[in-house]
Protein backbone atom coordinates (compact mmCIF):
# COMPACT_ATOMS: atom_id res chain seq x y z
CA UNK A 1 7.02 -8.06 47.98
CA UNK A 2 4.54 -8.62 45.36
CA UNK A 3 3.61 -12.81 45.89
CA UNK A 4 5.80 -14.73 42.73
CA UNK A 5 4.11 -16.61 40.68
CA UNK A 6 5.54 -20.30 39.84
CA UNK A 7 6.23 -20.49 36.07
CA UNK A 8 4.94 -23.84 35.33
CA UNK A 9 3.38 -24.76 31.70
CA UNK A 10 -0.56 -25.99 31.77
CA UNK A 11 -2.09 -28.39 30.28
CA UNK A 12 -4.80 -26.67 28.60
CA UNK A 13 -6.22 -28.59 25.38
CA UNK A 14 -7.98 -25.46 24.58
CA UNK A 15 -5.33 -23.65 23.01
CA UNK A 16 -4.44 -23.68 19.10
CA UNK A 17 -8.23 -25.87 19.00
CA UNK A 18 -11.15 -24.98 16.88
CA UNK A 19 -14.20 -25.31 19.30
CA UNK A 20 -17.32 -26.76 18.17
CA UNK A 21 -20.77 -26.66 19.11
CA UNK A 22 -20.30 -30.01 21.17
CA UNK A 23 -17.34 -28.63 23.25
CA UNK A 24 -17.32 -25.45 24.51
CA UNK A 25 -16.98 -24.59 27.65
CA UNK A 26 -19.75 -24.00 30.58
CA UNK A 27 -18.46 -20.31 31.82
CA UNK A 28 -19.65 -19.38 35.24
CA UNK A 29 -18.88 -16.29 36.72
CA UNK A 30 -19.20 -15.62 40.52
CA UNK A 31 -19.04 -11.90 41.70
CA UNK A 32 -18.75 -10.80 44.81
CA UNK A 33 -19.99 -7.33 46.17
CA UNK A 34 -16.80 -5.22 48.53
CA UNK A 35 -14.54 -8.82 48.80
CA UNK A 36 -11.53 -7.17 50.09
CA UNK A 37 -8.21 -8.63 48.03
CA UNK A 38 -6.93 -10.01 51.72
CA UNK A 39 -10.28 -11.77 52.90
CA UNK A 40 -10.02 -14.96 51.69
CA UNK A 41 -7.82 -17.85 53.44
CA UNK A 42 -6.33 -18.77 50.22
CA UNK A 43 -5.19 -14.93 49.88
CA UNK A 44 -3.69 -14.75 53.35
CA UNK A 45 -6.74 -13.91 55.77
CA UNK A 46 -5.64 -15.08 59.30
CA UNK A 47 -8.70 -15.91 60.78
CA UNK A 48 -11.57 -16.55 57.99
CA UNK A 49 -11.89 -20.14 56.76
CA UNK A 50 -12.67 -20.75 52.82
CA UNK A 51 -12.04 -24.18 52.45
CA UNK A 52 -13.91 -24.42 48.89
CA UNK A 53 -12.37 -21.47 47.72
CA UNK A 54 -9.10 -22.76 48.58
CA UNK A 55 -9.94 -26.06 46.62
CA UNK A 56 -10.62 -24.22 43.75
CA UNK A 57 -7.31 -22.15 44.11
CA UNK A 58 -5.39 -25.64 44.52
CA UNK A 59 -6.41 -27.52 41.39
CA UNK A 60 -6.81 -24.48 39.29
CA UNK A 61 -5.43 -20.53 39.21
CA UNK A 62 -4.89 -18.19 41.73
CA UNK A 63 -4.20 -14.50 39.85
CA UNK A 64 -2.68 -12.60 42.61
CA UNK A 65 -2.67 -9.13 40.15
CA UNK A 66 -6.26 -9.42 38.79
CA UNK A 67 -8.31 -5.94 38.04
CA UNK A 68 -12.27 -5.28 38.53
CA UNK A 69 -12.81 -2.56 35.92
CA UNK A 70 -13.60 0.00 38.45
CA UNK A 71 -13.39 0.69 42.18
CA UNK A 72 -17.30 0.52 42.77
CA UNK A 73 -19.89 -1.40 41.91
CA UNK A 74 -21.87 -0.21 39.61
CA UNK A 75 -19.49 0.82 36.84
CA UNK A 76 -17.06 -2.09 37.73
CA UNK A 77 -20.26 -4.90 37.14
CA UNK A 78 -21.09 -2.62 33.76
CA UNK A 79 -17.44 -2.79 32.54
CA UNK A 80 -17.20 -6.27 33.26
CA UNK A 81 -20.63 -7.44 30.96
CA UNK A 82 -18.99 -5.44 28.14
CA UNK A 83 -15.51 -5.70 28.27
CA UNK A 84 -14.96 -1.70 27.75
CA UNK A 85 -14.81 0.63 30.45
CA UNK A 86 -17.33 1.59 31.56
CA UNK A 87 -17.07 5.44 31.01
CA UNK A 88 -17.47 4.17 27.65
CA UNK A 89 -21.00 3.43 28.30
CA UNK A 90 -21.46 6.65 30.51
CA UNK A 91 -21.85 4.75 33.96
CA UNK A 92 -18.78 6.99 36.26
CA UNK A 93 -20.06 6.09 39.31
CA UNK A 94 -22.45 3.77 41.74
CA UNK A 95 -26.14 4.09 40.19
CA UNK A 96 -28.67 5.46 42.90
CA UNK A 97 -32.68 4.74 42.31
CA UNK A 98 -33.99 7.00 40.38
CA UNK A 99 -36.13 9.74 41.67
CA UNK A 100 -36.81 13.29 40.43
CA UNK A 101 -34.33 16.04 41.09
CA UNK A 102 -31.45 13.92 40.72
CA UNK A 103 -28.08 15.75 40.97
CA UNK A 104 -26.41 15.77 38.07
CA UNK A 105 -28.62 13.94 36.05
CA UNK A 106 -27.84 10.57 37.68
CA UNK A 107 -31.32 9.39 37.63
CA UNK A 108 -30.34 8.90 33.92
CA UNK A 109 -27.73 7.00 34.25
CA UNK A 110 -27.77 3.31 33.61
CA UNK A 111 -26.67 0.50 30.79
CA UNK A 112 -28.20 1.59 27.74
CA UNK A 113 -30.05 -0.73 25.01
CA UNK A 114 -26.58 0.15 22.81
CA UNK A 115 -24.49 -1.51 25.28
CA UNK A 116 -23.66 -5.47 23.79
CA UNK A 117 -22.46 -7.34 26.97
CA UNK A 118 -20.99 -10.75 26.63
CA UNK A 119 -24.39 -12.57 27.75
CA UNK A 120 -25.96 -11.66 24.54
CA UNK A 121 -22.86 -12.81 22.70
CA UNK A 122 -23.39 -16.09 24.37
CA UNK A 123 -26.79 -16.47 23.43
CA UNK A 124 -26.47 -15.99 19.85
CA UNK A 125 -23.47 -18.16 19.94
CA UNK A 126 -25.97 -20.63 21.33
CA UNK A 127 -25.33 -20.58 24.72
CA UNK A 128 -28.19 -21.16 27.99
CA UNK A 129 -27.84 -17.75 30.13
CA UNK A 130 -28.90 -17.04 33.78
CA UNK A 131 -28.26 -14.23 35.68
CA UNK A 132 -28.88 -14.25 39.37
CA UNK A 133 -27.64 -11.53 42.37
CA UNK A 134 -27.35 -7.65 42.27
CA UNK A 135 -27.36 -6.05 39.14
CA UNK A 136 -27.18 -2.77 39.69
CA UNK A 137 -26.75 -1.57 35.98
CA UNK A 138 -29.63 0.91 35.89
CA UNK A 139 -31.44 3.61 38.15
CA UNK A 140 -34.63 2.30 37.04
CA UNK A 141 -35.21 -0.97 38.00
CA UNK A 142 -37.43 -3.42 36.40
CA UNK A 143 -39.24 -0.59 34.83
CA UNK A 144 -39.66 -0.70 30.92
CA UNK A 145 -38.10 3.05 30.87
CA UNK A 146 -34.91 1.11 31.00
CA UNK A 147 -33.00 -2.11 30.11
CA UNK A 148 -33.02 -5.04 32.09
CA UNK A 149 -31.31 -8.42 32.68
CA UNK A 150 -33.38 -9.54 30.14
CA UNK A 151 -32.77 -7.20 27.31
CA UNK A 152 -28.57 -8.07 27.52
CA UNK A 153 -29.03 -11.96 26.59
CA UNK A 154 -30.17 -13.63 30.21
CA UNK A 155 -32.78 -15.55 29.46
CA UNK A 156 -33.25 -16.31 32.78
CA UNK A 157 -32.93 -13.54 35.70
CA UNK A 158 -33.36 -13.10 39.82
CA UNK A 159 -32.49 -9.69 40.76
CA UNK A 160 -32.28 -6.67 42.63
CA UNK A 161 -31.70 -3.31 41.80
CA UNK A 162 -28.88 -2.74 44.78
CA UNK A 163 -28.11 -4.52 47.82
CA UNK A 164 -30.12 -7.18 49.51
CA UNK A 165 -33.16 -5.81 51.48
CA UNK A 166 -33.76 -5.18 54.42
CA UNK A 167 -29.95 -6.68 54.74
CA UNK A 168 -28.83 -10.63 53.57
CA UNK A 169 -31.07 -12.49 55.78
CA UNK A 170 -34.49 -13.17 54.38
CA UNK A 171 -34.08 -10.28 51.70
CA UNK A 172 -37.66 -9.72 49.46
CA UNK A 173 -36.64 -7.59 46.92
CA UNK A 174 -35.57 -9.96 44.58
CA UNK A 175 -37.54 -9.58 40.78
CA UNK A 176 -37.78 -12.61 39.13
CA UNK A 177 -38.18 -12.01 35.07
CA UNK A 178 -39.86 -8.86 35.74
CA UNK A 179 -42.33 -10.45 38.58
CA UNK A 180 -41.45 -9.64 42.43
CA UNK A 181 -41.29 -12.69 44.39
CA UNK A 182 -41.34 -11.28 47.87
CA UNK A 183 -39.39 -12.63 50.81
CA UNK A 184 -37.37 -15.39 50.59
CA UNK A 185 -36.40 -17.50 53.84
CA UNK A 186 -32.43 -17.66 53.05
CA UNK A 187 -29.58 -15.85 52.92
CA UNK A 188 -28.57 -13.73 49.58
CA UNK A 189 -25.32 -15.97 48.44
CA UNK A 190 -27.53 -19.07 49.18
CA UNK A 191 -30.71 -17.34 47.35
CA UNK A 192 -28.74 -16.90 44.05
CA UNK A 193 -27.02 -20.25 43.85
CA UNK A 194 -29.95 -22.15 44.54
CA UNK A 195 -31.86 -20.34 41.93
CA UNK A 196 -28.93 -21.04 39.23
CA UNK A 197 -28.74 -24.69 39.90
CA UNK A 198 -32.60 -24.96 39.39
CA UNK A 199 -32.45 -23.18 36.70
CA UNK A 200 -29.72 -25.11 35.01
CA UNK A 201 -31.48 -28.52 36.66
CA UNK A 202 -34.13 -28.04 33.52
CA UNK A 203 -31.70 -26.54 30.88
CA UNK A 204 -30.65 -28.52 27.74
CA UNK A 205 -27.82 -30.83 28.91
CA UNK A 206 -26.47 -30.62 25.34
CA UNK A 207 -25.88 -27.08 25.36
CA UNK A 208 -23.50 -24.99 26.84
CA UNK A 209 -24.52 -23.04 29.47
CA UNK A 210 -23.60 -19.33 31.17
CA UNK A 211 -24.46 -18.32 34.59
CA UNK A 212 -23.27 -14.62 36.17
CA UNK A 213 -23.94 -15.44 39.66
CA UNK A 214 -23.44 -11.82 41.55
CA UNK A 215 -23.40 -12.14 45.34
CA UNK A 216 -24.42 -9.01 47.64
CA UNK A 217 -22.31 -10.36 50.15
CA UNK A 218 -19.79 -9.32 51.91
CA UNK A 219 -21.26 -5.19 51.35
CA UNK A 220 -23.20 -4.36 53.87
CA UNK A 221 -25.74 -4.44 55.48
CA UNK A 222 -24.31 -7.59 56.23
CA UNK A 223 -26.21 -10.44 57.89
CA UNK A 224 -24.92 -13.92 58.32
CA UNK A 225 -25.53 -17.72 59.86
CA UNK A 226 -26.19 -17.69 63.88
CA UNK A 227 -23.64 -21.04 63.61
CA UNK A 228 -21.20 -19.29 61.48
CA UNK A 229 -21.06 -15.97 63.63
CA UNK A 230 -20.77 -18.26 66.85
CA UNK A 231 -17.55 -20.04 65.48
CA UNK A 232 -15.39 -16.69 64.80
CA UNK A 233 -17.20 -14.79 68.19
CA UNK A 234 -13.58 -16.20 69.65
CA UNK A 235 -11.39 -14.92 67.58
CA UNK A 236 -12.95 -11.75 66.15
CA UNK A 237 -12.60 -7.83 68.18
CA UNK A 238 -16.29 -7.69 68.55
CA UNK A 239 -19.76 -9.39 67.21
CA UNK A 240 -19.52 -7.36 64.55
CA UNK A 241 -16.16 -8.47 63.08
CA UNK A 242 -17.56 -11.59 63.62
CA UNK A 243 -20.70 -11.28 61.40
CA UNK A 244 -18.49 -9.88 58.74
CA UNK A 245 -16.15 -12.95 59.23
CA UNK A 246 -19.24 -15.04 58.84
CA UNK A 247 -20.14 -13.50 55.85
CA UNK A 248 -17.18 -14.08 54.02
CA UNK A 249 -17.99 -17.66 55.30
CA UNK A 250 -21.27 -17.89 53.92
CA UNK A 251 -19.76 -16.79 50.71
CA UNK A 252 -17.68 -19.69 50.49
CA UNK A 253 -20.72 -22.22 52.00
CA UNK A 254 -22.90 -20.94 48.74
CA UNK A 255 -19.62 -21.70 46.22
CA UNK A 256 -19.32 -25.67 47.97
CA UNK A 257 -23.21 -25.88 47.23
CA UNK A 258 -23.07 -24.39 43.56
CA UNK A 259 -19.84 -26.71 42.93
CA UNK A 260 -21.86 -29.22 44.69
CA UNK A 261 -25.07 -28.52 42.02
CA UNK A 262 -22.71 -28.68 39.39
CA UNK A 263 -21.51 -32.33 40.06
CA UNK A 264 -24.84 -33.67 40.92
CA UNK A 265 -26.38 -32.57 36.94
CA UNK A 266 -23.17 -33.71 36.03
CA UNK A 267 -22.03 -30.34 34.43
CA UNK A 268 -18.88 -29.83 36.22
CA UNK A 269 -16.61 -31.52 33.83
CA UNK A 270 -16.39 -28.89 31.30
CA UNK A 271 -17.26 -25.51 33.66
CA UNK A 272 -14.38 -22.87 33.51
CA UNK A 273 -15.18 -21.01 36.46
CA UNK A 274 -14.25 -17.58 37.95
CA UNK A 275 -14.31 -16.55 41.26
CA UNK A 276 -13.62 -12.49 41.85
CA UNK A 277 -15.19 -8.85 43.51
CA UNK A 278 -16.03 -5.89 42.04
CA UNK A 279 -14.06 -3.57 43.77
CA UNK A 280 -11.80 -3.47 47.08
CA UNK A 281 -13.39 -3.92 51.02
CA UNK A 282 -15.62 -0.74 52.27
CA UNK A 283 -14.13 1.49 54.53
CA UNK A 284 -15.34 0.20 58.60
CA UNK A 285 -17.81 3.21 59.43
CA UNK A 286 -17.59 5.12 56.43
CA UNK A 287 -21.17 5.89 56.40
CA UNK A 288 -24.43 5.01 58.57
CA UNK A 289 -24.52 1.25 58.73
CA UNK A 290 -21.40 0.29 57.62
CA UNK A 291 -19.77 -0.93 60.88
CA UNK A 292 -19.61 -4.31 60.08
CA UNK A 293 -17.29 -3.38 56.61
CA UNK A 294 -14.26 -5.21 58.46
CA UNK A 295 -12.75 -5.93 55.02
CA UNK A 296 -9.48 -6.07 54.33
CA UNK A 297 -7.22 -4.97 51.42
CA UNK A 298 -4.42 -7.27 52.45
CA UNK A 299 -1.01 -5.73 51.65
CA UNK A 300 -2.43 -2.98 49.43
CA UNK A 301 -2.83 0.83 49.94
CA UNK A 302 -6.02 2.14 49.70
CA UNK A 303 -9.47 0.76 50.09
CA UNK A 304 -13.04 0.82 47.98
CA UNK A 305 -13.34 4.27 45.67
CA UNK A 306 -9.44 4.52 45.67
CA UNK A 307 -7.48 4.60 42.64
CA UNK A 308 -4.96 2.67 44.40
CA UNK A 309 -4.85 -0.76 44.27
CA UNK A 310 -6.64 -1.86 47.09
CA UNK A 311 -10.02 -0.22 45.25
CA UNK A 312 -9.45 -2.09 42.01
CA UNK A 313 -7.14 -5.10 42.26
CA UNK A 314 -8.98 -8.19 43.61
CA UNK A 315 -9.08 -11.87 44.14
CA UNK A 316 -9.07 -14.01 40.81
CA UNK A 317 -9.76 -18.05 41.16
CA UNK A 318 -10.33 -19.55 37.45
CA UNK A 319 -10.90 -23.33 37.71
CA UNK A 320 -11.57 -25.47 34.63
CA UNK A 321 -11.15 -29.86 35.58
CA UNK A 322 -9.14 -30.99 32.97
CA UNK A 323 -8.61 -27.76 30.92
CA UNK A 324 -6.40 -26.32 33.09
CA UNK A 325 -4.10 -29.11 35.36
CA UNK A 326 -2.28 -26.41 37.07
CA UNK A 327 -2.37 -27.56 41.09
CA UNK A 328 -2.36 -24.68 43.57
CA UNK A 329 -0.07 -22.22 40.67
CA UNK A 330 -0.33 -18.43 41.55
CA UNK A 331 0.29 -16.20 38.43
CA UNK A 332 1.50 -12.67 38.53
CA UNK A 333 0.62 -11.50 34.67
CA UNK A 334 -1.94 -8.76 35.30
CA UNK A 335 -5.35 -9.80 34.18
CA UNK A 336 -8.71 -7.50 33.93
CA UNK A 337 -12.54 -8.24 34.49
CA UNK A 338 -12.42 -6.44 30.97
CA UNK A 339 -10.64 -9.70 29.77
CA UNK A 340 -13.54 -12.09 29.97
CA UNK A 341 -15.59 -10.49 27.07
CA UNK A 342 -12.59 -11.38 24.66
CA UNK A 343 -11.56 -14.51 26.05
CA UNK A 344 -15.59 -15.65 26.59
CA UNK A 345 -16.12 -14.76 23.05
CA UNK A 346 -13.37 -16.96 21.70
CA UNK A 347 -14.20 -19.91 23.68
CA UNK A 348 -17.60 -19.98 22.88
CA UNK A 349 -16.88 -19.01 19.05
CA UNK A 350 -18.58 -15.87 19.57
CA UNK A 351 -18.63 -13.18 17.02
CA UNK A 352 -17.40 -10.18 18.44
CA UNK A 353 -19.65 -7.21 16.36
CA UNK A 354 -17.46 -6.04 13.79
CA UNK A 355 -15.84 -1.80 14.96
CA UNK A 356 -16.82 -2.82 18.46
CA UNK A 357 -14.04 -1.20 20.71
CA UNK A 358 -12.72 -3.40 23.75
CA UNK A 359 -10.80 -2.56 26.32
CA UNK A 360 -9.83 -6.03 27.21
CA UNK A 361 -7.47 -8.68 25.90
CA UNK A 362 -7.82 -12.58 25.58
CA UNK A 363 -6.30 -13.78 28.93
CA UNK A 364 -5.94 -17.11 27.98
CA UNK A 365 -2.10 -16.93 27.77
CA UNK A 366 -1.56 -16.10 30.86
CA UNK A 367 -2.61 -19.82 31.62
CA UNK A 368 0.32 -20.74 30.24
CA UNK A 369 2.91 -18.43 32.12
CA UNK A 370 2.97 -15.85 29.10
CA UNK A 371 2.23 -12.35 28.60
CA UNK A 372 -1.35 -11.34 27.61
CA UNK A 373 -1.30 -9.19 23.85
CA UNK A 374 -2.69 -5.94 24.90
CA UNK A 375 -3.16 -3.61 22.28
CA UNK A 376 -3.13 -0.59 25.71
CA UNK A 377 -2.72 -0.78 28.87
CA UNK A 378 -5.02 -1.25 31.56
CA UNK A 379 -6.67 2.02 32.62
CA UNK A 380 -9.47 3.43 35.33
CA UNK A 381 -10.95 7.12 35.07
CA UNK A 382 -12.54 7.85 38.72
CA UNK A 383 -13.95 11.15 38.92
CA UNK A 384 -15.17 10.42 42.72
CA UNK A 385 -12.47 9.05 43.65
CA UNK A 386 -11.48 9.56 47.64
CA UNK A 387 -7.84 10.11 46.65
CA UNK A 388 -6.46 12.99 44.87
CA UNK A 389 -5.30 10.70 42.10
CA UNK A 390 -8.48 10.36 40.18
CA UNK A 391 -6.62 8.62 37.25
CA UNK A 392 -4.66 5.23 36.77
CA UNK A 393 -2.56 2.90 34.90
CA UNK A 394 -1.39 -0.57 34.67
CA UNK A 395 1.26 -1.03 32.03
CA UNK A 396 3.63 -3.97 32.52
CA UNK A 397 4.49 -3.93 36.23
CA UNK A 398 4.26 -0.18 36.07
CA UNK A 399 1.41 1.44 38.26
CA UNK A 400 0.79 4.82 37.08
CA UNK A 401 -1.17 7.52 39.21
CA UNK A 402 -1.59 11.03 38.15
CA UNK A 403 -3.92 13.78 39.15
CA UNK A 404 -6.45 16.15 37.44
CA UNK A 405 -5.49 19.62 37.38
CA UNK A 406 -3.48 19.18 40.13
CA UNK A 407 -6.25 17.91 42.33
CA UNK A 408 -8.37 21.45 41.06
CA UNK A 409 -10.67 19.19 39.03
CA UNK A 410 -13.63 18.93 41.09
CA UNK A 411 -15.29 15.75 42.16
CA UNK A 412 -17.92 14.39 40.02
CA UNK A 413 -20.39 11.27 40.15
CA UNK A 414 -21.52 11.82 36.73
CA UNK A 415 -20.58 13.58 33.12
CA UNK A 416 -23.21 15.79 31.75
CA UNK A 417 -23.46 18.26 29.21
CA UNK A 418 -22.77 20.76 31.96
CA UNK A 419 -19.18 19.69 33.07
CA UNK A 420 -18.12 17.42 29.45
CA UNK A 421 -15.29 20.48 29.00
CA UNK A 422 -13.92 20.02 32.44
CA UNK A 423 -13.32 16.76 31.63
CA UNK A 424 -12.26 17.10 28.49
CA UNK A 425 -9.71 19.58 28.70
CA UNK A 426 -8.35 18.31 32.16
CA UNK A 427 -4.37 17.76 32.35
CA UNK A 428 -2.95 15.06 34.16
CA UNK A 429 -0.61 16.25 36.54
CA UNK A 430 1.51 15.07 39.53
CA UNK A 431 2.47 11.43 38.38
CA UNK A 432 3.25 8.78 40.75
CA UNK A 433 5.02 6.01 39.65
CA UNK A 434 5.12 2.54 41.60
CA UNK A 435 7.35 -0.55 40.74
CA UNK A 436 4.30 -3.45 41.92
CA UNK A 437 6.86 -5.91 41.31
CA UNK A 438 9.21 -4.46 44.18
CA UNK A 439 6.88 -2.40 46.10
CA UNK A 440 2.75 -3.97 46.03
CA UNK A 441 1.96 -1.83 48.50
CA UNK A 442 2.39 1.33 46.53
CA UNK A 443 4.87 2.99 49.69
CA UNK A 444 7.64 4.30 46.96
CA UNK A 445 6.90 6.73 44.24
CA UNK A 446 9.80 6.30 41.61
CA UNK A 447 8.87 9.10 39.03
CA UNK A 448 12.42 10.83 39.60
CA UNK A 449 14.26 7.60 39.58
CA UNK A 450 14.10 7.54 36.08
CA UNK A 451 12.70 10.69 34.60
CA UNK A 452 12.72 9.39 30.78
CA UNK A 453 11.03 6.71 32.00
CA UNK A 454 8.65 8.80 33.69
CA UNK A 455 7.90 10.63 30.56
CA UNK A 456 7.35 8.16 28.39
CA UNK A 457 4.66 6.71 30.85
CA UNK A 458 2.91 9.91 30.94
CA UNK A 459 2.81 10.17 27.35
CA UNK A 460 1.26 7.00 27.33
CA UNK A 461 -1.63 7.63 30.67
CA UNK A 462 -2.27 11.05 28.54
CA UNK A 463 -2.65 9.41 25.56
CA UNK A 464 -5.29 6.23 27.00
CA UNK A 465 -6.94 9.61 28.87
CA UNK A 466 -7.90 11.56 25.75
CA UNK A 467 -9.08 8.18 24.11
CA UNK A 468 -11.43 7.45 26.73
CA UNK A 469 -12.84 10.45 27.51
CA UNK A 470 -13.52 11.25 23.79
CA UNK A 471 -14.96 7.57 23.28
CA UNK A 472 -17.55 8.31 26.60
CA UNK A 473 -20.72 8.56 26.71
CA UNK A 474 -22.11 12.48 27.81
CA UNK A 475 -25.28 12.58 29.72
């Protein structure tokens, strides 16, 4: 059964006010890299401890249906800075470092100069901006070929291209504003908090402030605290369940110290923040080095690169003191990454660029127990997907899973010029159709209960399809 959400009414002053220069909203976002949607305590995890995570679910929002915009990073971290998806902006799969030869053009791909992402809203609405963690949005990292950090409104960036190397302890590929700074005697999680605090420690405490804080952790190769590894060796299979238990530790160790930060510059008080992955838990052993992934999707089928909802739906903590008095509440209305480009925007009196197409709503109502206005539903185009379905919809508590040719479509990590008609002239086939209210776990395809019903939700997937893939970008 899906988990029921209490309908209680929030105190949010926010809503129905004009916000002014003096007070809007902090926004911090904190994204983690392969969180599975049952790894956290406050999500139902046996055995891993989250204590600050939990405090953050208790006196604020825990979304138990919340959406990255893809089920892998790359495109999913893309999708999220713009609020579209991110076929839109020609990113279909994980971006690889560029080197010559690439297969299908993917040393190409990355977020191009076009691409407005809601940092660069925030800075022209005035905002401080600091980006810190993996970015992963180009092939090319901090090369002038292609975009950086800095080009999308961060003033202030630490990055790395990927993952954390040579694995989370004492990683030295960070970039620092273009400059590498070499190895740095921490762990990842505690690497980027530390550097937003600082940061923040000499910003303008009389301006609002943004920070996209985007953990490596838990995706491997995963390293973790000697003292945190020690205290799950007990109740984890093997050492290596226990470093990934540890890791999912340290994750909520480096949220304590950035709430911690927060209090001590006094800029808690007005700080909406949002805690959430970018896709579903890697597989355990999937590939060479990957046998520490010991994430888990919880009650959902599927896992990372599944169109299923164990590769896209993930944990969702907002947390606002004072904005939003809603102790421990768990809401069920389905809510998007693609959502906080719209709802940022209008918080921080924004100006969304006029023709601009979103693929997000303002989720702001679902704060209050009500519906969120979508203009369409929720949709995700994999073309790499490991399941057959390579195409799926949220609409209501409808989840909507359909083939591509019926499964003749072959797999593909990016569109080019060379396959654009495949793609285009693909016809969804074989739809699945799963109650989530009734059935989370996706176990009960329903498309010949009702086969009106059925149709009229095709209709709708074919329609969002041909949309999409007209509106993406061709490589």
């Amino acid at each position: 059964m899906i988990i029921a959400s209490r309908l209680v009414f929030f105190c949010l002053c926010l809503l129905g006010t004009a916000w002014g220069a003096d007070n809007r909203p902090n926004i911090v976002v904190i994204l983690c890299d392969d969180l599975g949607y049952g790894d956290l305590e406050c999500y139902g995890h046996p055995t891993i401890k989250t204590p600050h995570l939990n405090a953050l679910a208790e006196t604020g929002v825990r979304f138990t249906d919340f959406y990255s915009t893809a089920p892998v990073c790359s495109p999913s971290r893309v999708g999220l800075l713009t609020g579209r998806s991110p076929n839109r902006a020609g990113v279909y799969d994980w971006i690889p470092a560029a080197r010559k030869g690439a297969p299908s053009q993917r040393n190409l791909v990355h977020m191009r100069s076009s691409e407005i992402t809601l940092a660069k809203q925030l800075k022209d609405a005035g905002y401080q901006t600091c980006m810190a963690g993996k970015w992963h949005c180009n092939s090319e990292f901090n090369n002038d070929r292609q975009p950086q950090p800095g080009d999308f409104g961060f003033d202030h960036w630490l990055a790395t291209q990927n993952n954390a190397s040579p694995s989370h302890r004492f990683p030295r590929n960070f970039v620092r504003n273009g400059k590498a700074v070499g190895e740095i005697e921490d762990f990842s999680c505690q690497i980027v908090v530390d550097e937003a605090i600082n940061w923040l420690s000499v910003c303008d405490p009389d301006r609002p402030f943004f920070i996209y804080a985007a953990f490596h952790e838990p995706h491997e190769p995963v390293a973790s605290p000697a003292h945190l590894v020690e205290s799950y060796q007990g109740v984890s299979r093997d050492l290596n369940e226990a470093q990934y238990f540890a890791n999912v530790a340290n994750v909520d160790a480096a949220v304590g110290k950035l709430l911690a930060g927060l209090e001590k510059l006094d800029r808690r008080k007005n700080t909406l923040i949002v805690f959430t992955s970018d896709n579903g838990p890697e597989t355990l052993k999937r590939y060479r080095g990957a046998e520490r992934s010991y994430g888990s999707p919880g009650p959902l089928r599927g896992m990372k690169l599944h169109t299923t909802d164990a590769g896209i739906r993930v944990a969702g903590i907002m947390n606002w003191p004072g904005k939003i008095a809603a102790s421990g509440t768990s809401v069920s209305t389905p809510v998007s990454a693609l959502d906080l480009f719209p709802t940022f925007c209008a918080l921080a009196n924004a100006t969304v660029p006029e023709g601009l197409v979103l693929d997000g709503a303002n989720f702001m109502p679902a704060l209050e127990g009500r519906k969120i206005v979508r203009e369409k539903p929720l949709i995700w185009i994999y073309y790499n997907a490991i399941n057959q379905t390579r195409v799926a919809m949220r609409h209501g508590n409808w989840k909507v899973l359909a083939r591509l040719d019926g499964g003749k479509l072959p797999k593909m990590t990016n569109v080019t010029s060379k396959n654009r008609e495949l793609v285009r002239e693909a016809k969804i086939t074989d739809v699945e159709i799963y109650d989530l209210a009734k059935d989370i776990a996706e176990s009960r395809n329903v498309a010949e209960d009702d086969p009106a019903r059925t149709a009229a939700l095709k209709q709708t997937l074919e329609k969002q399809y041909r949309e999409l893939v007209d509106g993406s970008h061709v490589w």
